[in-house]
PDB file of N, CA and C in Angstrom:
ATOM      1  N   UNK A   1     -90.518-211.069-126.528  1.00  0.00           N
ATOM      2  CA  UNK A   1     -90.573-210.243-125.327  1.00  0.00           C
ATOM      3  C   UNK A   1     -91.992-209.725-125.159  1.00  0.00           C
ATOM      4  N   UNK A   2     -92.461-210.104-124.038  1.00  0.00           N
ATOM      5  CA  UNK A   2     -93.888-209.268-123.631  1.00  0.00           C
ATOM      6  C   UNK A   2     -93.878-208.902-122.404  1.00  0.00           C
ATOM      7  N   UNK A   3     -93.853-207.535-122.598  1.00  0.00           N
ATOM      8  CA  UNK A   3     -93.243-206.500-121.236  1.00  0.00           C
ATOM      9  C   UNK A   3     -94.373-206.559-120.310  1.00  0.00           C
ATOM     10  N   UNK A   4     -95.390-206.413-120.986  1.00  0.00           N
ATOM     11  CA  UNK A   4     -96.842-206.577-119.893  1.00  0.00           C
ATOM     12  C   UNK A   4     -97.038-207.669-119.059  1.00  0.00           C
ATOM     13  N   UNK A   5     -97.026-209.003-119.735  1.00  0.00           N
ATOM     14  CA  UNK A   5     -96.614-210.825-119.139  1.00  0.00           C
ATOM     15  C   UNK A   5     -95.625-210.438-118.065  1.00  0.00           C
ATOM     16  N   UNK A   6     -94.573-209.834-118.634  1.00  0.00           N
ATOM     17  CA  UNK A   6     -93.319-209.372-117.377  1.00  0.00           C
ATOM     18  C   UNK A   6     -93.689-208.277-116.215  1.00  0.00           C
ATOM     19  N   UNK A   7     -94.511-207.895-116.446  1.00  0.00           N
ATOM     20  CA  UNK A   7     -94.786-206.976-115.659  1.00  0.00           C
ATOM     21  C   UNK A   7     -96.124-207.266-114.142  1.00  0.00           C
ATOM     22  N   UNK A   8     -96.824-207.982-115.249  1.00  0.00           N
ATOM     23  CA  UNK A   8     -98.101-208.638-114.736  1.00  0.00           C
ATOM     24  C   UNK A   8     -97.629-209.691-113.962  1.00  0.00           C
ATOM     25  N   UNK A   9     -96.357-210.254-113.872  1.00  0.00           N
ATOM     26  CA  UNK A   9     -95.815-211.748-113.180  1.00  0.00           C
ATOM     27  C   UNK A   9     -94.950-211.280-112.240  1.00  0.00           C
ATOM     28  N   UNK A  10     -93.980-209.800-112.200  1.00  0.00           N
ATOM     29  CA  UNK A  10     -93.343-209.749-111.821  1.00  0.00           C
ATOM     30  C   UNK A  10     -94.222-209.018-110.572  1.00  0.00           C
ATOM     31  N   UNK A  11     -95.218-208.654-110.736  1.00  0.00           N
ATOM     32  CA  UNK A  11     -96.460-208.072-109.530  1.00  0.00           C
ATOM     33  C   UNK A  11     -96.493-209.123-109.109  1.00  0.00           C
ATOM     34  N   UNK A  12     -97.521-210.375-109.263  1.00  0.00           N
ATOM     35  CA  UNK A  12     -97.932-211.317-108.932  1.00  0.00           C
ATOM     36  C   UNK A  12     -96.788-211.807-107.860  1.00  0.00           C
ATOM     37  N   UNK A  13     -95.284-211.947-108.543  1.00  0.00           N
ATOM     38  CA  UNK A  13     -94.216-212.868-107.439  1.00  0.00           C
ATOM     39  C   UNK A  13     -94.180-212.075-106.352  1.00  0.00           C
ATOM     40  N   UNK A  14     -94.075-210.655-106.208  1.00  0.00           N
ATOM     41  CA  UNK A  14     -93.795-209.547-105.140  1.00  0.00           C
ATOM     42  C   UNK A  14     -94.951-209.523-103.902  1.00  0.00           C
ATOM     43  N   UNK A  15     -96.498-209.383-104.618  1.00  0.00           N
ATOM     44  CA  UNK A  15     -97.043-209.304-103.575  1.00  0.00           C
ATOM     45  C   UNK A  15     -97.680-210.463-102.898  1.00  0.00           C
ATOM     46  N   UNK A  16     -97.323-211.915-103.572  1.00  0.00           N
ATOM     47  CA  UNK A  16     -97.438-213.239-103.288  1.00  0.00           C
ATOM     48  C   UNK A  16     -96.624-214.262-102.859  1.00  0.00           C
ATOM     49  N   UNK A  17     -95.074-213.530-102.715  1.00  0.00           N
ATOM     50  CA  UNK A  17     -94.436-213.483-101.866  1.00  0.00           C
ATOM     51  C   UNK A  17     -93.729-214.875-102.506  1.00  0.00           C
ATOM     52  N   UNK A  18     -93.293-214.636-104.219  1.00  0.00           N
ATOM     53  CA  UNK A  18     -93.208-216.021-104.720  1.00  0.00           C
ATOM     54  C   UNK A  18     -91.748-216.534-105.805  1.00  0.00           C
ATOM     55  N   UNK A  19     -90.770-216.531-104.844  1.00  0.00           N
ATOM     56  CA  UNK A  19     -89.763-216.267-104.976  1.00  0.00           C
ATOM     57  C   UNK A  19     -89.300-217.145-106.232  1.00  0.00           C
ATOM     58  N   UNK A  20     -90.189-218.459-106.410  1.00  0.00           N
ATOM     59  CA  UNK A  20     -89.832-219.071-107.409  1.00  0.00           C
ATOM     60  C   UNK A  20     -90.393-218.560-108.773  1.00  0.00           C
ATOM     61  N   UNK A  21     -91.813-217.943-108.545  1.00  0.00           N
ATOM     62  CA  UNK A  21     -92.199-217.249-109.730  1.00  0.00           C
ATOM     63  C   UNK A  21     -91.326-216.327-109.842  1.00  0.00           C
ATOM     64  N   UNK A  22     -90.596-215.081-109.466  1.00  0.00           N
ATOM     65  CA  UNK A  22     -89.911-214.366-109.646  1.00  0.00           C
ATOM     66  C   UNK A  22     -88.526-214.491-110.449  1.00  0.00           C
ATOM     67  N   UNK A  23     -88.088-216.341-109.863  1.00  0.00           N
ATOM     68  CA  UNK A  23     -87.271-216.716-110.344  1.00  0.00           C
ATOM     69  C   UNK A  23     -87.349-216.914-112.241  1.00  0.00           C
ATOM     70  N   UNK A  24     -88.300-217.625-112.184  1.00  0.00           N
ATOM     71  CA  UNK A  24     -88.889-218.191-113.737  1.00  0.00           C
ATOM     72  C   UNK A  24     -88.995-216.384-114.859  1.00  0.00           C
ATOM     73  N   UNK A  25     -88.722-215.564-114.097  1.00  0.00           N
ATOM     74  CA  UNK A  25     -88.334-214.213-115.195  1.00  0.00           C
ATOM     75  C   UNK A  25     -87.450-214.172-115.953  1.00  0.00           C
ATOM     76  N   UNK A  26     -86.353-214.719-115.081  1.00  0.00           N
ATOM     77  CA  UNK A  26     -85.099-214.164-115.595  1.00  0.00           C
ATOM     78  C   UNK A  26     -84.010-216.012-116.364  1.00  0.00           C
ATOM     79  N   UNK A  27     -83.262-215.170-116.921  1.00  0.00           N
ATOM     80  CA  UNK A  27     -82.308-216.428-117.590  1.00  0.00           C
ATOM     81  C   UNK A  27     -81.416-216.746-116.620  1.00  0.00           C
ATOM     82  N   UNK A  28     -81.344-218.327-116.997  1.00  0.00           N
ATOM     83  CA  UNK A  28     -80.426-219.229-115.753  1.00  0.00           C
ATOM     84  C   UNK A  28     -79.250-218.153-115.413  1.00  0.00           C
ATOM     85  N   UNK A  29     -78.387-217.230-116.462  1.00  0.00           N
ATOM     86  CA  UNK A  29     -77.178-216.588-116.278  1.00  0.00           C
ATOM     87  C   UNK A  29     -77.459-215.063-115.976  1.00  0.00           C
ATOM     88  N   UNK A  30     -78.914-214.928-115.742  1.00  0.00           N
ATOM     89  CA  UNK A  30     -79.121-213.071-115.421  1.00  0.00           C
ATOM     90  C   UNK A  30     -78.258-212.460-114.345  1.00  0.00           C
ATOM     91  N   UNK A  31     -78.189-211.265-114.525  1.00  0.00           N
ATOM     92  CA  UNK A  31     -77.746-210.325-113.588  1.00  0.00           C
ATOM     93  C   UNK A  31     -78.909-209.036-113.098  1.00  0.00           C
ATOM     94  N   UNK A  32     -78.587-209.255-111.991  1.00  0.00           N
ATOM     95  CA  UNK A  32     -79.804-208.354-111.166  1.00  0.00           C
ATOM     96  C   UNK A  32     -79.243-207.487-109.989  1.00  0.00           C
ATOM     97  N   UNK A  33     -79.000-205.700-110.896  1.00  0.00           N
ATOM     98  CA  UNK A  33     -78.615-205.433-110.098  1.00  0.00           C
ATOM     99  C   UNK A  33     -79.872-204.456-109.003  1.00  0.00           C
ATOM    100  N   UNK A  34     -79.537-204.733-107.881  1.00  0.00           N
ATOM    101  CA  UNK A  34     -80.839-204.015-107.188  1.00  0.00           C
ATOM    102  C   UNK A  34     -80.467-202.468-107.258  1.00  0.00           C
ATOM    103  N   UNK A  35     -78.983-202.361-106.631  1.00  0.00           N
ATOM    104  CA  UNK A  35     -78.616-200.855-106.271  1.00  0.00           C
ATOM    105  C   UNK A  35     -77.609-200.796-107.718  1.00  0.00           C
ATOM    106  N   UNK A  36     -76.879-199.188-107.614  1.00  0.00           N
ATOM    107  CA  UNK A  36     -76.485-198.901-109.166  1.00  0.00           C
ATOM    108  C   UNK A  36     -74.895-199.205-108.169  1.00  0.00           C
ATOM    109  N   UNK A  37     -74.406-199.702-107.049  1.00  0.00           N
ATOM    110  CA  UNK A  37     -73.220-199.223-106.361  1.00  0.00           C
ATOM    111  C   UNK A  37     -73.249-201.257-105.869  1.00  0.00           C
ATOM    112  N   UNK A  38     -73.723-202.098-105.964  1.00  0.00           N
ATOM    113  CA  UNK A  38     -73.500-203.338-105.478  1.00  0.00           C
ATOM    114  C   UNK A  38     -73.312-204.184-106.468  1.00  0.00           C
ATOM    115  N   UNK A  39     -72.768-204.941-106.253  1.00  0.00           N
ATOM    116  CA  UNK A  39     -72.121-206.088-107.186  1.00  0.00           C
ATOM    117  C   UNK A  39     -74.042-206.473-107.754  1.00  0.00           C
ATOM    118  N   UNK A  40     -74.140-207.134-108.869  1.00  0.00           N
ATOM    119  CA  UNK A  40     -74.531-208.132-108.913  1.00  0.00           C
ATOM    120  C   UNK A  40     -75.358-209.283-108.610  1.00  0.00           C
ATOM    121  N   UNK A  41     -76.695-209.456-108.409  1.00  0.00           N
ATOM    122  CA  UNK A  41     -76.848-211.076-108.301  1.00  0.00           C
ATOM    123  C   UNK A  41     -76.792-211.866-109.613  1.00  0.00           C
ATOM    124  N   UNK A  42     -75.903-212.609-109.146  1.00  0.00           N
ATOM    125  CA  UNK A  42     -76.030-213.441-110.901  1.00  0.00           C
ATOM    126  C   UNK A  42     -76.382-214.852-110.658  1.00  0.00           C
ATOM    127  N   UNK A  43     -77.254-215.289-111.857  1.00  0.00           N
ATOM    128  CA  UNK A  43     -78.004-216.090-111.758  1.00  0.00           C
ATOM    129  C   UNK A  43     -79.193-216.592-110.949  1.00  0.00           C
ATOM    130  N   UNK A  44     -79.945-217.521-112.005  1.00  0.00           N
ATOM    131  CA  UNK A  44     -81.608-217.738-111.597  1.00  0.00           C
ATOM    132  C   UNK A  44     -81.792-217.892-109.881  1.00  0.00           C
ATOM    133  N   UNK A  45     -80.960-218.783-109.538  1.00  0.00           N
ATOM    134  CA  UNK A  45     -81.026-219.596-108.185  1.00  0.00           C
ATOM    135  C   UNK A  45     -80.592-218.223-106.874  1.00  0.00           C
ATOM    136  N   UNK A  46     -79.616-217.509-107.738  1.00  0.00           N
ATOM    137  CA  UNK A  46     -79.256-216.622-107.029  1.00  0.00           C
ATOM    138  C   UNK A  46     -80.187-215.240-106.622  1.00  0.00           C
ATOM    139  N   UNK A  47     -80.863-215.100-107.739  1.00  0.00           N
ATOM    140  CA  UNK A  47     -82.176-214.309-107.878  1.00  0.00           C
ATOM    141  C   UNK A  47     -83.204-214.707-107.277  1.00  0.00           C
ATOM    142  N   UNK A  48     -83.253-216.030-107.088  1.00  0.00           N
ATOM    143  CA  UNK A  48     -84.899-216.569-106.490  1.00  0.00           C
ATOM    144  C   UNK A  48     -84.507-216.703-104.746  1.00  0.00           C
ATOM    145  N   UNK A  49     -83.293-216.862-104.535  1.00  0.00           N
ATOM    146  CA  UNK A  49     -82.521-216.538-102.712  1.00  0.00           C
ATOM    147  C   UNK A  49     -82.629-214.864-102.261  1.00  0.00           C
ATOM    148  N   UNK A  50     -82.033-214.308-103.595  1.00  0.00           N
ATOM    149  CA  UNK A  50     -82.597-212.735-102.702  1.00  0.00           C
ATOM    150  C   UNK A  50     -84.109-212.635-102.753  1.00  0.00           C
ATOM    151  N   UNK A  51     -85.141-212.990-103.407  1.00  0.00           N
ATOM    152  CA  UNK A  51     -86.200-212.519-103.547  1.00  0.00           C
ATOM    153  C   UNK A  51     -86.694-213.422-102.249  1.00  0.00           C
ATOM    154  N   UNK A  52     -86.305-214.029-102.038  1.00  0.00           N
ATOM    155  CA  UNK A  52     -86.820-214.877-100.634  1.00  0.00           C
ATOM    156  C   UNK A  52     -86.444-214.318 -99.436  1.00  0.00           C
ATOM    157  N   UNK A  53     -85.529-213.618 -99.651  1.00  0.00           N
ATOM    158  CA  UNK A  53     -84.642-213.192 -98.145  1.00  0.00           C
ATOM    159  C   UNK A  53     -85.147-211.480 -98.063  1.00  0.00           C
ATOM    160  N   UNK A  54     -86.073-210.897 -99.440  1.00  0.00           N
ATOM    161  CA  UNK A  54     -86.400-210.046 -99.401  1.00  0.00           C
ATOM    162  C   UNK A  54     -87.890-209.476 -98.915  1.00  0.00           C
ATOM    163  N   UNK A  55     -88.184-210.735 -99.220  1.00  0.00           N
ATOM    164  CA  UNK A  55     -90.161-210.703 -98.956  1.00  0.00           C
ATOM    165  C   UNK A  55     -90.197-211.256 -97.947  1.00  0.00           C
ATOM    166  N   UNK A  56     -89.333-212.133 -97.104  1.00  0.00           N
ATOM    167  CA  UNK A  56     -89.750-213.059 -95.712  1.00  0.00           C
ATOM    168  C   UNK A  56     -90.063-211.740 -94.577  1.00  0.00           C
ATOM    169  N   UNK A  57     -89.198-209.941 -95.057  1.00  0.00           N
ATOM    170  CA  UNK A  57     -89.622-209.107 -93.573  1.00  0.00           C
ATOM    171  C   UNK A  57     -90.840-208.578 -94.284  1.00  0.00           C
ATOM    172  N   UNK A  58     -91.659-208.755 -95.409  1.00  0.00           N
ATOM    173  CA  UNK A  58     -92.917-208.390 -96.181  1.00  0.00           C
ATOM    174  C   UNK A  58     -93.851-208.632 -95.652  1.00  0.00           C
ATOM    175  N   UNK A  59     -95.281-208.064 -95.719  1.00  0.00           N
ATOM    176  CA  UNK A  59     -96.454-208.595 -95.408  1.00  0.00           C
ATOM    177  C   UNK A  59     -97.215-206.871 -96.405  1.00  0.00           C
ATOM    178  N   UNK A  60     -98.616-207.298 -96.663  1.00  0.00           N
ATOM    179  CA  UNK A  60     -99.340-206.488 -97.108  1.00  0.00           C
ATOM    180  C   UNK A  60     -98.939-205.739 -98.201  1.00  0.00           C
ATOM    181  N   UNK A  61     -98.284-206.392 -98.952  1.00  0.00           N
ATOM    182  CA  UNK A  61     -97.445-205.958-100.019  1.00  0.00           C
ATOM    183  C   UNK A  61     -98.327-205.507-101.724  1.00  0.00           C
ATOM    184  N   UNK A  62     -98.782-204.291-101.855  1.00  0.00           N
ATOM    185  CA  UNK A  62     -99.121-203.634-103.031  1.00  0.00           C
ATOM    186  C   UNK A  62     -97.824-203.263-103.615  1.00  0.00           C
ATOM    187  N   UNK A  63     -97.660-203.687-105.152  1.00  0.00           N
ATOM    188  CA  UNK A  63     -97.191-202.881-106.134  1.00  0.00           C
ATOM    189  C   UNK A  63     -97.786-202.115-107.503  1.00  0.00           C
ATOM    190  N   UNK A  64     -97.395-201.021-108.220  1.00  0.00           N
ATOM    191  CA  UNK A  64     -98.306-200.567-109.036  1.00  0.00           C
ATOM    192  C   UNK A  64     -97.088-200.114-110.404  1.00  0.00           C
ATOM    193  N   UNK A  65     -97.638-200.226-111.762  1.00  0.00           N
ATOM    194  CA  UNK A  65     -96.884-199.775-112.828  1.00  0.00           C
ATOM    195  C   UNK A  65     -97.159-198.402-112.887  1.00  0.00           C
ATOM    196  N   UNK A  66     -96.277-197.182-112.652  1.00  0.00           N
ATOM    197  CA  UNK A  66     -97.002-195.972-112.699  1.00  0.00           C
ATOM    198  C   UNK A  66     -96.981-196.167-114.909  1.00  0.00           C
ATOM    199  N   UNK A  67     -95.603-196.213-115.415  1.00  0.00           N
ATOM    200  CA  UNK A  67     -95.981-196.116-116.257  1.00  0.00           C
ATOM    201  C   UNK A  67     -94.827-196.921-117.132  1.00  0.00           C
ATOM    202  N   UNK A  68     -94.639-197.042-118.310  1.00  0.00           N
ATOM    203  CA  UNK A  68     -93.942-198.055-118.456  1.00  0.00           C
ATOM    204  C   UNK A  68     -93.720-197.937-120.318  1.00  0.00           C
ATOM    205  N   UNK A  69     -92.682-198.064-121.472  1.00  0.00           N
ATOM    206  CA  UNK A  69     -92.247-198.239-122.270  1.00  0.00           C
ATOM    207  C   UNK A  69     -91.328-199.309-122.594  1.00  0.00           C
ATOM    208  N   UNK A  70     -90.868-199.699-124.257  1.00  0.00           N
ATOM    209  CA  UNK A  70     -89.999-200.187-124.792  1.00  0.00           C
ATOM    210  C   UNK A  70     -89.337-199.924-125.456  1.00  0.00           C
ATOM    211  N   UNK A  71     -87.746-199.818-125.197  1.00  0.00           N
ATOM    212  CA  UNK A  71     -87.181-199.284-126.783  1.00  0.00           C
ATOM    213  C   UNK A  71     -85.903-200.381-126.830  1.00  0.00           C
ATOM    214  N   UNK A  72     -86.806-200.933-128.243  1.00  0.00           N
ATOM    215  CA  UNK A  72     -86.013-202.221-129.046  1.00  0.00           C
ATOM    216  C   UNK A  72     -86.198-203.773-127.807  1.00  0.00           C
ATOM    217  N   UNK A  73     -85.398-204.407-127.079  1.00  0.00           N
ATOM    218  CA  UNK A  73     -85.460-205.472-126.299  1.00  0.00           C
ATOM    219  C   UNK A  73     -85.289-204.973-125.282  1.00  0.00           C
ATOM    220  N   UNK A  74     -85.445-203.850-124.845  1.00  0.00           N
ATOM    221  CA  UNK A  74     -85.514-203.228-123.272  1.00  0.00           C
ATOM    222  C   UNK A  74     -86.589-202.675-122.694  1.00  0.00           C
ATOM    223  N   UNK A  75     -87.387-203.033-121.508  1.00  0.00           N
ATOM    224  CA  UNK A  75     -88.113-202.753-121.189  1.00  0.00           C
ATOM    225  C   UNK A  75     -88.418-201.345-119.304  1.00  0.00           C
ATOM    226  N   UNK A  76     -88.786-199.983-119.790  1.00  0.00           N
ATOM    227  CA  UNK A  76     -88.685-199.184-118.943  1.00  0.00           C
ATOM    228  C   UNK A  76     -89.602-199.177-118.047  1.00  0.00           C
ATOM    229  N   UNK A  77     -89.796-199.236-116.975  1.00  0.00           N
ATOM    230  CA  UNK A  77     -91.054-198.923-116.059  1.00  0.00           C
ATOM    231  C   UNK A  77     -90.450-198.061-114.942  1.00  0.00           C
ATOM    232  N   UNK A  78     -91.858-197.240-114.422  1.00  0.00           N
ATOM    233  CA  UNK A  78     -91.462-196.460-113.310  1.00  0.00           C
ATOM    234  C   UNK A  78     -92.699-197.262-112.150  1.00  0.00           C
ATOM    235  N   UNK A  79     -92.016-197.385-111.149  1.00  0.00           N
ATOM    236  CA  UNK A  79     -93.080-198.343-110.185  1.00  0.00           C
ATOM    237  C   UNK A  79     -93.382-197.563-109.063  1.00  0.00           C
ATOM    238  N   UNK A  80     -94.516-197.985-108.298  1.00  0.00           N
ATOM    239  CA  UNK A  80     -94.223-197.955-106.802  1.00  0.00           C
ATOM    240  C   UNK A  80     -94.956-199.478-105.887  1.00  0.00           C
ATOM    241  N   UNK A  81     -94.631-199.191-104.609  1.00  0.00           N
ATOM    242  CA  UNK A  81     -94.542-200.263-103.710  1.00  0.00           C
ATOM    243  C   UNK A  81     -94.849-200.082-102.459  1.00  0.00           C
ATOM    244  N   UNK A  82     -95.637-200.662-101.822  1.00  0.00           N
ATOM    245  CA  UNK A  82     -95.778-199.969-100.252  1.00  0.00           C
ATOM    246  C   UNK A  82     -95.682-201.557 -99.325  1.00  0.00           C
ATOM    247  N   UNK A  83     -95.489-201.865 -98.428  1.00  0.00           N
ATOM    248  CA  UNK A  83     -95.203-202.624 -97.274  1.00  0.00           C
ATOM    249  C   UNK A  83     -95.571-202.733 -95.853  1.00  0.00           C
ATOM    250  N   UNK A  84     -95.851-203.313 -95.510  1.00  0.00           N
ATOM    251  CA  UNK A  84     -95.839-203.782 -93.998  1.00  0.00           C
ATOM    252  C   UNK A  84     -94.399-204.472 -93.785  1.00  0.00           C
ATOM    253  N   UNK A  85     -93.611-203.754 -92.760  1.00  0.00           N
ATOM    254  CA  UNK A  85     -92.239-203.868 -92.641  1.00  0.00           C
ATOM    255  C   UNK A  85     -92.037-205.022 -91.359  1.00  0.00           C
ATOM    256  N   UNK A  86     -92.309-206.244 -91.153  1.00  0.00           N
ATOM    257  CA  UNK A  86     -92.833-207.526 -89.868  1.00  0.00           C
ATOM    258  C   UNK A  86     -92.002-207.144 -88.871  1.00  0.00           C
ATOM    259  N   UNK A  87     -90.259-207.033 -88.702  1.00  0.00           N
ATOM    260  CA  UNK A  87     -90.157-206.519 -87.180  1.00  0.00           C
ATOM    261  C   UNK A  87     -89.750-205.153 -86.977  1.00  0.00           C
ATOM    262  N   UNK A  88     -90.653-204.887 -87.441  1.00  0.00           N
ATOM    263  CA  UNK A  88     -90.764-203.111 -87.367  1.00  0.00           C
ATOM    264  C   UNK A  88     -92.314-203.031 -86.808  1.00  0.00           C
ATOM    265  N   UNK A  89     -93.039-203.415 -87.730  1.00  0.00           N
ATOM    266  CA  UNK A  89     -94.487-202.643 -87.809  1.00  0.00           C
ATOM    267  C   UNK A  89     -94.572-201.779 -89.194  1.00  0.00           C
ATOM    268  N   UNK A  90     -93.273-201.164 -89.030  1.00  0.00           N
ATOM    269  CA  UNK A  90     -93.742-200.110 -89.940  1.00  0.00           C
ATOM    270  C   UNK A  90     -94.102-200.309 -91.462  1.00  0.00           C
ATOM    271  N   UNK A  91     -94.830-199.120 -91.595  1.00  0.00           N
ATOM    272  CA  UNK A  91     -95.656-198.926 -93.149  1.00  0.00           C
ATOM    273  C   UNK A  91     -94.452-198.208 -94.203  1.00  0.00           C
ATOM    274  N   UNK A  92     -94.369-198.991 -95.012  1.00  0.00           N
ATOM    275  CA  UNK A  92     -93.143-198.460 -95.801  1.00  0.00           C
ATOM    276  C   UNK A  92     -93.382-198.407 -97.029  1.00  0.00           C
ATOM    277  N   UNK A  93     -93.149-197.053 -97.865  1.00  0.00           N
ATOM    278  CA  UNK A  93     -93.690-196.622 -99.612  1.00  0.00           C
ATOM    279  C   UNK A  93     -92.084-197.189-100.024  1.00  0.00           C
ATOM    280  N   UNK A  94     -92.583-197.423-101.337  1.00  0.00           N
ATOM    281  CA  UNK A  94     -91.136-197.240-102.788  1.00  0.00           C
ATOM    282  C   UNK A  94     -91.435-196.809-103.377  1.00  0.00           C
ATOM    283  N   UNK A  95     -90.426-195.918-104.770  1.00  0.00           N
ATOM    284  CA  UNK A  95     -90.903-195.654-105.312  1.00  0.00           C
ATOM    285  C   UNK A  95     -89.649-195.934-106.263  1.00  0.00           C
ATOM    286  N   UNK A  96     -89.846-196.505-107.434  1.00  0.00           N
ATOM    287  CA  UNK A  96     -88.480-197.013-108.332  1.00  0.00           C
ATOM    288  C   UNK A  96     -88.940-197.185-109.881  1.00  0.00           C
ATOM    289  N   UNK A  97     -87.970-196.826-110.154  1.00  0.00           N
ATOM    290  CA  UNK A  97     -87.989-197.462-111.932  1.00  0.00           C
ATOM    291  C   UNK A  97     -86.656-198.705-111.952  1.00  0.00           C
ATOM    292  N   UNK A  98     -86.813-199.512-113.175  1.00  0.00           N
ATOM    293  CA  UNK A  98     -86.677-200.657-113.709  1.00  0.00           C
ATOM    294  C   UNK A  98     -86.247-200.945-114.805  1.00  0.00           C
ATOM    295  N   UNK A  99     -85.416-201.332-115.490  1.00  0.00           N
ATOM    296  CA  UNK A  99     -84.705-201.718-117.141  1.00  0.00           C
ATOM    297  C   UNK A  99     -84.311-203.201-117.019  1.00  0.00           C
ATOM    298  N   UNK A 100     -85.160-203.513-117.815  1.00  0.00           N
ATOM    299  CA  UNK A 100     -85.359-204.870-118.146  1.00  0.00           C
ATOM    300  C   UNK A 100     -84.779-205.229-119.906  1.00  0.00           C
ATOM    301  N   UNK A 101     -83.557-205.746-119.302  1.00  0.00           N
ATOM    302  CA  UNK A 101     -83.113-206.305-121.009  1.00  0.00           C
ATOM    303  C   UNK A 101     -83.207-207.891-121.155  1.00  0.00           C
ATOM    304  N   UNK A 102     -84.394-208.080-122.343  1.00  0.00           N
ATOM    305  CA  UNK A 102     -84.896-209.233-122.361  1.00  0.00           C
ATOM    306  C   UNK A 102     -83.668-210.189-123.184  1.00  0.00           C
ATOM    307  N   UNK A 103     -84.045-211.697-123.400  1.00  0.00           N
ATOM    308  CA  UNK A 103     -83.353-212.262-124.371  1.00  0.00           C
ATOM    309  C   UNK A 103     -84.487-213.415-124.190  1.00  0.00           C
ATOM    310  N   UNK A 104     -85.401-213.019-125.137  1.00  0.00           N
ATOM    311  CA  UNK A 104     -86.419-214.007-125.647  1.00  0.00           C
ATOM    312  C   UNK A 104     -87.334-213.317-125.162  1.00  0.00           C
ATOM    313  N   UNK A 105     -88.165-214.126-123.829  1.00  0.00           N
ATOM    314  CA  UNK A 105     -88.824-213.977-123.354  1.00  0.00           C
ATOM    315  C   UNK A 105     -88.565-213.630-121.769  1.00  0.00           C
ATOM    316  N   UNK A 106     -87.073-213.891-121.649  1.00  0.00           N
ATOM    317  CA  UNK A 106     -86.874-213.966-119.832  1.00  0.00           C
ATOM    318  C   UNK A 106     -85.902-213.091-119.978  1.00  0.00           C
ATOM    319  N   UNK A 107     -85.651-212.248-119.086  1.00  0.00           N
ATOM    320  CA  UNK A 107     -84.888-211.163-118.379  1.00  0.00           C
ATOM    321  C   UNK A 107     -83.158-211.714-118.056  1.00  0.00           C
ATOM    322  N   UNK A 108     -82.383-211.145-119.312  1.00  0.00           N
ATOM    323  CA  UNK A 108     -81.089-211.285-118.666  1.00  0.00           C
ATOM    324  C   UNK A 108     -80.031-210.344-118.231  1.00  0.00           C
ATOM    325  N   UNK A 109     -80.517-209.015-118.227  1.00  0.00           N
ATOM    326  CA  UNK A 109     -80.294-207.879-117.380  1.00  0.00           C
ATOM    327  C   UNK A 109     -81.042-207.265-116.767  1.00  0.00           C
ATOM    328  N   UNK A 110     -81.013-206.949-115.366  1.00  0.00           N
ATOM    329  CA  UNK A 110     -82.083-206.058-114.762  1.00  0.00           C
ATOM    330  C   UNK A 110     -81.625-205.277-113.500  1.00  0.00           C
ATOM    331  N   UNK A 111     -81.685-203.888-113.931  1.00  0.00           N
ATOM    332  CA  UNK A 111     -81.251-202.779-112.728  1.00  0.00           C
ATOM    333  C   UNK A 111     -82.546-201.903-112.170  1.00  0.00           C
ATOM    334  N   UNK A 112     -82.507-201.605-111.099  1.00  0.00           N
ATOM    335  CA  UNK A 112     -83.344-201.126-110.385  1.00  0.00           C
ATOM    336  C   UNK A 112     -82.950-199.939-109.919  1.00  0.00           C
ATOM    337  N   UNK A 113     -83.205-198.955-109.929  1.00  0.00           N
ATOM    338  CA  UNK A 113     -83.299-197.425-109.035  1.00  0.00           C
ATOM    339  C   UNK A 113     -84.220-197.249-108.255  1.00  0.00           C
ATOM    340  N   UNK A 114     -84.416-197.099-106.475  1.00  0.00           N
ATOM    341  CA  UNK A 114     -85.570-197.117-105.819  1.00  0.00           C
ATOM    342  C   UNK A 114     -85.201-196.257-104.801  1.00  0.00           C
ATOM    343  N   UNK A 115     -86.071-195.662-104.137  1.00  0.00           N
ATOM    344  CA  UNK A 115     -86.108-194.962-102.989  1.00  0.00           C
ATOM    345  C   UNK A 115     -86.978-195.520-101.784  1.00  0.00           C
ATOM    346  N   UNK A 116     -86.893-195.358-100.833  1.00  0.00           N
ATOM    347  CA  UNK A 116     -87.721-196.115 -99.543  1.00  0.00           C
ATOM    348  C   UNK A 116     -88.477-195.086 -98.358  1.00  0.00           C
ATOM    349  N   UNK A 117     -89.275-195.106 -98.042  1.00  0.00           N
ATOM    350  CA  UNK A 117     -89.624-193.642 -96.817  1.00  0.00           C
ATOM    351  C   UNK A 117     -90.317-194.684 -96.050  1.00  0.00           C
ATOM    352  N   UNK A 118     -90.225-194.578 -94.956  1.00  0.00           N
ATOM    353  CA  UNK A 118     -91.673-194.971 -93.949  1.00  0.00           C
ATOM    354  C   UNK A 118     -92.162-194.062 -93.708  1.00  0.00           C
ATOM    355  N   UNK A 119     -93.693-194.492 -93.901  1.00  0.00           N
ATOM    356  CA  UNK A 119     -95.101-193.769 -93.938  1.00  0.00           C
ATOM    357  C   UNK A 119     -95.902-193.661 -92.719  1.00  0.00           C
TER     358      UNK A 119
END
């Protein structure tokens, strides 16, 4: 597990808009939950379709690690995110943390807590 590699790639897919890199994180059988109240995405293919259907209303996309730990094969970060929102216009902040439970090197649990404001 190298949380930084994961961290450093998982920037790279977001603001490069690279749904297949995003994909190559996680294990063929991961689960990704975005919200703590929605089912599930499970699996790689299934993960690399939301991340596509998520970045296509994207443009101008910064993300940043505010700060970030490990305890044992889990990896904590607190993030943020800002956007160009395409049929909006609007300028849109995040601000979220992340738990990443590895198995090897690729991600086969991952929940997200985030908040959204336009700016």
């Amino acid at each position: 597990m190298d949380a930084n590699r994961f961290l450093a790639q998982y920037k790279e897919a977001w603001e490069t808009k690279n749904p297949d890199l995003a994909a190559l994180l996680f294990t063929r059988d991961a689960h990704y939950h975005e919200t703590p109240f929605d089912e599930p995405i499970v699996g790689r293919e299934a993960i690399r379709a939301y991340w596509k259907g998520a970045t296509d209303t994207q443009q101008d996309i910064h993300f940043a690690v505010r700060d970030s730990f490990t305890v044992g094969h889990t990896l904590v970060a607190e993030w943020s995110a800002a956007y160009r929102h395409k049929p909006s216009g609007e300028r849109r902040e995040l601000a979220g943390a992340l738990l990443a439970d590895f198995y090897g090197e690729e991600v086969r649990t991952f929940r997200e807590y985030w908040h959204r404001r336009v700016v």
